[in-house]
C-alpha atoms as a PDB file:
ATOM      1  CA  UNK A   1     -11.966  11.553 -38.889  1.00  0.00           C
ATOM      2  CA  UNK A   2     -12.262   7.771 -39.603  1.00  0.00           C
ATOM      3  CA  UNK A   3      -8.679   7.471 -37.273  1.00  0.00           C
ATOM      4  CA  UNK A   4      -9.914  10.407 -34.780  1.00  0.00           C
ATOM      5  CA  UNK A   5     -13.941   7.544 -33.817  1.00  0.00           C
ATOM      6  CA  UNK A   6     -11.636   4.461 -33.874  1.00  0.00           C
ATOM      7  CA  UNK A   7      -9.198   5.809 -31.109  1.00  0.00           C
ATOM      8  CA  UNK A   8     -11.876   6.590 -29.079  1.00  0.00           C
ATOM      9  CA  UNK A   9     -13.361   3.632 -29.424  1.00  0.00           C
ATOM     10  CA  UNK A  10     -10.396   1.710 -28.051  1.00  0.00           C
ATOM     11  CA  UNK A  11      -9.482   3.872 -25.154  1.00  0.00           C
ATOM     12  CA  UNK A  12     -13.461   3.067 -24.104  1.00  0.00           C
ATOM     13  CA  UNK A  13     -12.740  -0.114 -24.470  1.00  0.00           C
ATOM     14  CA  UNK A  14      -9.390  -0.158 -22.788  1.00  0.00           C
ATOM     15  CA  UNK A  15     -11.039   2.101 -20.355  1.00  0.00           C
ATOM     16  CA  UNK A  16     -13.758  -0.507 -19.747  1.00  0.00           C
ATOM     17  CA  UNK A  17     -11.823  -3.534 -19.378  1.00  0.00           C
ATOM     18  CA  UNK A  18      -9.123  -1.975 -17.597  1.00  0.00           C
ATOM     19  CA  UNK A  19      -8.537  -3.320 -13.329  1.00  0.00           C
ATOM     20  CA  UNK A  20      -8.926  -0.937 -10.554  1.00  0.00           C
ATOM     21  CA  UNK A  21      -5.384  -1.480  -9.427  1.00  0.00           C
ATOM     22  CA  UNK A  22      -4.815   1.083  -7.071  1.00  0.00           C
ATOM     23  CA  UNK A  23      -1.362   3.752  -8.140  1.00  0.00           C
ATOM     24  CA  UNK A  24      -0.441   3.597  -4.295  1.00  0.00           C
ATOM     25  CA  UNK A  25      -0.316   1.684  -1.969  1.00  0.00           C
ATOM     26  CA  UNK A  26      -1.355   4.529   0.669  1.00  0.00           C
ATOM     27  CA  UNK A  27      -4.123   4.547  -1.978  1.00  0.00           C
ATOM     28  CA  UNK A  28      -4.988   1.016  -1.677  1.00  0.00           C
ATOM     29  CA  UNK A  29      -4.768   1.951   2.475  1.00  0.00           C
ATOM     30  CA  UNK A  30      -7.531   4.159   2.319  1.00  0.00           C
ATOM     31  CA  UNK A  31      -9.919   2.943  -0.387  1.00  0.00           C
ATOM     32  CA  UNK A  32      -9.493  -0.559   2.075  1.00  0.00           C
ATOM     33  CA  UNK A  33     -10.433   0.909   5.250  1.00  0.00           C
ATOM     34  CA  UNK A  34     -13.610   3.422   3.413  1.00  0.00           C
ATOM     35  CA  UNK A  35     -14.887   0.216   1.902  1.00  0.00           C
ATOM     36  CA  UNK A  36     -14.040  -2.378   4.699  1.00  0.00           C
ATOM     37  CA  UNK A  37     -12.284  -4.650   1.838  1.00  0.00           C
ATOM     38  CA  UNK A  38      -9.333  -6.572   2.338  1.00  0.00           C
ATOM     39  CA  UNK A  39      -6.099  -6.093   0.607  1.00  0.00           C
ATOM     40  CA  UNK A  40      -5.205  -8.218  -2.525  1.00  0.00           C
ATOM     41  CA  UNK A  41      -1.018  -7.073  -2.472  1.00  0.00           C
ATOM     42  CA  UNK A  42       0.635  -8.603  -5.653  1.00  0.00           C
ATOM     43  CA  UNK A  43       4.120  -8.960  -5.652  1.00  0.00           C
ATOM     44  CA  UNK A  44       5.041  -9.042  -9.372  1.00  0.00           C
ATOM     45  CA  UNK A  45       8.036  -9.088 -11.994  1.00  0.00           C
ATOM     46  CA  UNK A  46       5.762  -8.540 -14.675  1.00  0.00           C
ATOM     47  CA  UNK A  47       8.670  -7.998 -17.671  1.00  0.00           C
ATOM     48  CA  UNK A  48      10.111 -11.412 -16.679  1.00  0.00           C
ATOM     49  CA  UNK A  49       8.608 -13.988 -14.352  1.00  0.00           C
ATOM     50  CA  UNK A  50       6.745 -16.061 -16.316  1.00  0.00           C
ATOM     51  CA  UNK A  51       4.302 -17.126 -13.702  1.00  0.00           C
ATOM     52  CA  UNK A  52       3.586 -13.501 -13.161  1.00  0.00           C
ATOM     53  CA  UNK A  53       3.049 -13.162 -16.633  1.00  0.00           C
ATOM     54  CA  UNK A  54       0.325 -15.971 -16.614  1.00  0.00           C
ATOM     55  CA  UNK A  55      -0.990 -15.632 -13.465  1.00  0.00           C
ATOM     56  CA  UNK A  56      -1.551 -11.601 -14.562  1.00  0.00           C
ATOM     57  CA  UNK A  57      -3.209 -13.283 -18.308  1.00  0.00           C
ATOM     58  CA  UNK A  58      -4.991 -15.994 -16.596  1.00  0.00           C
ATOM     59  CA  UNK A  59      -6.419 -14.693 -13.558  1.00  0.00           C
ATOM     60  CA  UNK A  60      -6.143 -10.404 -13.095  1.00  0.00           C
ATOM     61  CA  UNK A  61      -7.199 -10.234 -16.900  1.00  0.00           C
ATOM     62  CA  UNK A  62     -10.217 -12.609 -16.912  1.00  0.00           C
ATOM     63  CA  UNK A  63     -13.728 -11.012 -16.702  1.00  0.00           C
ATOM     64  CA  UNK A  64     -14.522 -13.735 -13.519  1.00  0.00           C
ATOM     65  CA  UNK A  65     -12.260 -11.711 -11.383  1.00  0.00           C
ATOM     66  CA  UNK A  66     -12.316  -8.372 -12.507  1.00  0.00           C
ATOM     67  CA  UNK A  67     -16.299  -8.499 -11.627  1.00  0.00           C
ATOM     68  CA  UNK A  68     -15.816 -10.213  -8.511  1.00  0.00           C
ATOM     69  CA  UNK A  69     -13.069  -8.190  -7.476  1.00  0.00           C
ATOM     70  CA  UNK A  70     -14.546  -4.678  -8.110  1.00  0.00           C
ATOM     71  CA  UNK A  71     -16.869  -5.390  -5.438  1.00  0.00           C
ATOM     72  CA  UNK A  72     -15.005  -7.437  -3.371  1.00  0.00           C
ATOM     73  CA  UNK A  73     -10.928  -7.007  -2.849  1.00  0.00           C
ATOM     74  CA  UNK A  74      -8.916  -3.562  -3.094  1.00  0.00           C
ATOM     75  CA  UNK A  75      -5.930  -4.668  -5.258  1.00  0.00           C
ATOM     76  CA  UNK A  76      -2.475  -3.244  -5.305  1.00  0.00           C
ATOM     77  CA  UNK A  77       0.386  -4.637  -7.718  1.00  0.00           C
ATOM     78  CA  UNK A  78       3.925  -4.174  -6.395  1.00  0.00           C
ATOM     79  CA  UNK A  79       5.945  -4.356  -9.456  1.00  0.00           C
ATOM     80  CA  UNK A  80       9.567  -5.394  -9.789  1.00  0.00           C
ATOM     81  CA  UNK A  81      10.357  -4.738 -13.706  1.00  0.00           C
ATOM     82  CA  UNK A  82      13.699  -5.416 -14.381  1.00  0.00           C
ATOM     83  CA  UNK A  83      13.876  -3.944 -17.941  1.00  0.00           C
ATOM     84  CA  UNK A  84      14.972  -0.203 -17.864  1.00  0.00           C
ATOM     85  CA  UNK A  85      11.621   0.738 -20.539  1.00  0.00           C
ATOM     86  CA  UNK A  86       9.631  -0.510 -17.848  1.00  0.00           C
ATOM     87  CA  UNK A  87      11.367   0.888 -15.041  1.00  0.00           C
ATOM     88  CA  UNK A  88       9.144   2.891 -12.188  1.00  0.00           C
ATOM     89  CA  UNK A  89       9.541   5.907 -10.782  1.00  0.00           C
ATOM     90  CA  UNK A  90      11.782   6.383  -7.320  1.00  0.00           C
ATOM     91  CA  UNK A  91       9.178   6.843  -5.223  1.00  0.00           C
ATOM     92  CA  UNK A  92       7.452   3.529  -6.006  1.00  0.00           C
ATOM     93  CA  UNK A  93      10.028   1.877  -6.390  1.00  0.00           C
ATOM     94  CA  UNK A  94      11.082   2.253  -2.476  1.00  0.00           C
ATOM     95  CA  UNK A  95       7.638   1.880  -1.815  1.00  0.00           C
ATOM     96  CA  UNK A  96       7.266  -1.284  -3.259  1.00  0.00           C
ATOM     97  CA  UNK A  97      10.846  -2.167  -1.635  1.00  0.00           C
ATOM     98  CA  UNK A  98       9.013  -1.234   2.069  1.00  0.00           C
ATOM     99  CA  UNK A  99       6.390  -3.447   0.986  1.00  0.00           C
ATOM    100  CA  UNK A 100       8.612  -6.487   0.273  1.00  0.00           C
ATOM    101  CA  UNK A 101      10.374  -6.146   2.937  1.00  0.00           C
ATOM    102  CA  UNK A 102       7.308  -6.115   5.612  1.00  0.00           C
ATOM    103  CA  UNK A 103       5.006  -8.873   3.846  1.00  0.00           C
ATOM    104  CA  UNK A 104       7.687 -10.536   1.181  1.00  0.00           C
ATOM    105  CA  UNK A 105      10.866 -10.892   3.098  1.00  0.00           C
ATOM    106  CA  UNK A 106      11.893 -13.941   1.605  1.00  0.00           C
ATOM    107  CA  UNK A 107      11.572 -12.745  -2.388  1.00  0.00           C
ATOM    108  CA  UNK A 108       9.054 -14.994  -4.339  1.00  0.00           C
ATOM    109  CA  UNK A 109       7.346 -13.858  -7.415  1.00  0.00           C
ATOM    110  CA  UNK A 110       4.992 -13.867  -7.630  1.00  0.00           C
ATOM    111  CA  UNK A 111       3.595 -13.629  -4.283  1.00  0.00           C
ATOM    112  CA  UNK A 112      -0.384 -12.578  -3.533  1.00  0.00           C
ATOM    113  CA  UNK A 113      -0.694 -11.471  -0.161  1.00  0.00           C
ATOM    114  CA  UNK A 114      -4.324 -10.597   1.405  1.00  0.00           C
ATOM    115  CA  UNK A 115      -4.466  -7.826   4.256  1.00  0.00           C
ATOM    116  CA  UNK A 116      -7.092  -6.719   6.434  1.00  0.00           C
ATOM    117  CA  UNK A 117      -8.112  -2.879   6.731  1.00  0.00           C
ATOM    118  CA  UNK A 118      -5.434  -2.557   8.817  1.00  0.00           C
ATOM    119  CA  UNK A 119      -2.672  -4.238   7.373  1.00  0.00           C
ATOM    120  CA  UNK A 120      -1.961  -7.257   8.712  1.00  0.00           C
ATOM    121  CA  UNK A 121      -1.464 -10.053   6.640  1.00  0.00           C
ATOM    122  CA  UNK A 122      -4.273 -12.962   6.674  1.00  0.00           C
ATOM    123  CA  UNK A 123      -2.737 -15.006   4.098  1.00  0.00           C
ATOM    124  CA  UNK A 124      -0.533 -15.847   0.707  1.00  0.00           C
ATOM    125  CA  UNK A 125      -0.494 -17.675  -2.054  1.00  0.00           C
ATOM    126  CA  UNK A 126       1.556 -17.610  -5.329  1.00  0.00           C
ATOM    127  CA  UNK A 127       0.602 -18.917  -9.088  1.00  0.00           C
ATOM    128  CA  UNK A 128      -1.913 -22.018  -9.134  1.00  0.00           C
ATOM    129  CA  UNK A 129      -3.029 -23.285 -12.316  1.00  0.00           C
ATOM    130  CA  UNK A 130      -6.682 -22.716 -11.583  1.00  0.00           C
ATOM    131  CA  UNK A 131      -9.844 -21.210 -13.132  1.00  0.00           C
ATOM    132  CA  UNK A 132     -10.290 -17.407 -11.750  1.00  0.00           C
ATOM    133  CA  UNK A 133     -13.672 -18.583  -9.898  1.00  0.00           C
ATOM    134  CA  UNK A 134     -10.745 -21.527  -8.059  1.00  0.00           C
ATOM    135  CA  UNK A 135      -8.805 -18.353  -7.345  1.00  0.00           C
ATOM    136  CA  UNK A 136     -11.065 -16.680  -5.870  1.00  0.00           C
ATOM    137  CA  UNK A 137     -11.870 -19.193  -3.453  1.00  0.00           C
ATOM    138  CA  UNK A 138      -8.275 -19.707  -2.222  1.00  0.00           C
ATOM    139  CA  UNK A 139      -7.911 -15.862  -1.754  1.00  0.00           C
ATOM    140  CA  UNK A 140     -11.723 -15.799   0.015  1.00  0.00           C
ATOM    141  CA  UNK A 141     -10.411 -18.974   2.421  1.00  0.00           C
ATOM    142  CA  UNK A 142      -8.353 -15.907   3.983  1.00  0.00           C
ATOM    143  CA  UNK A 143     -10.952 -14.395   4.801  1.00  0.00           C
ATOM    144  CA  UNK A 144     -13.058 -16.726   7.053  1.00  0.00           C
END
């Protein structure tokens, strides 16, 4: 019983602190235009680029941006995992190949690309060793 209250406890808790990262990007499409929120794309190797890794630690994970973003950006990670136990599903994986070749053409990871509602790219920006509220304001300067 004592296992049975603690496992709850942590998927609350992972379900609490846990990003609204869209699971599509047709997803992301949609939620964008209902909401009129711009796009935050991610372009990601997040199983071995280490600025991935600590731009996912430092800025996706903090609590600065996941309560500015909830209300502000619709986000959308394009993974590229190179390790097979972390290796996505056909579909997304050709979807996230579309999506690299439309708004990451030339390959850099990671790459954070803001759209509009309709898709077109306002801006980009990679890893910047900056608080999450600095972040912020370099992806919000798209925006103006």
């Amino acid at each position: 019983m004592k296992k049975l209250f603690f496992l709850s406890i942590f998927f609350c808790v992972m379900v609490v602190n846990a990003q609204n990262w869209q699971k599509t990007f047709a997803d992301a499409q949609m939620l964008s235009k209902k909401t009129n929120r711009p796009i935050v794309l991610v372009f990601a190797g997040s199983d071995w680029c280490a600025p991935c890794i600590k731009l996912d630690r430092d800025i996706w994970q903090s609590e600065e941006f996941k309560k500015y973003a909830e209300e502000n950006y619709v986000l959308y990670k394009a993974d590229f995992p190179r390790r097979t136990a972390n290796k996505l599903s056909e579909g997304i994986e050709n979807q996230h190949k579309l999506l690299a070749d439309k708004y990451n053409s030339k390959g850099y990871f990671p790459l954070v690309v803001v759209l509009n509602v309709e898709g077109d790219k306002l801006g980009e920006t990679g890893y910047k060793k900056v608080t999450p509220n600095e972040y912020i304001s370099v992806l919000n300067e798209f925006l103006e």
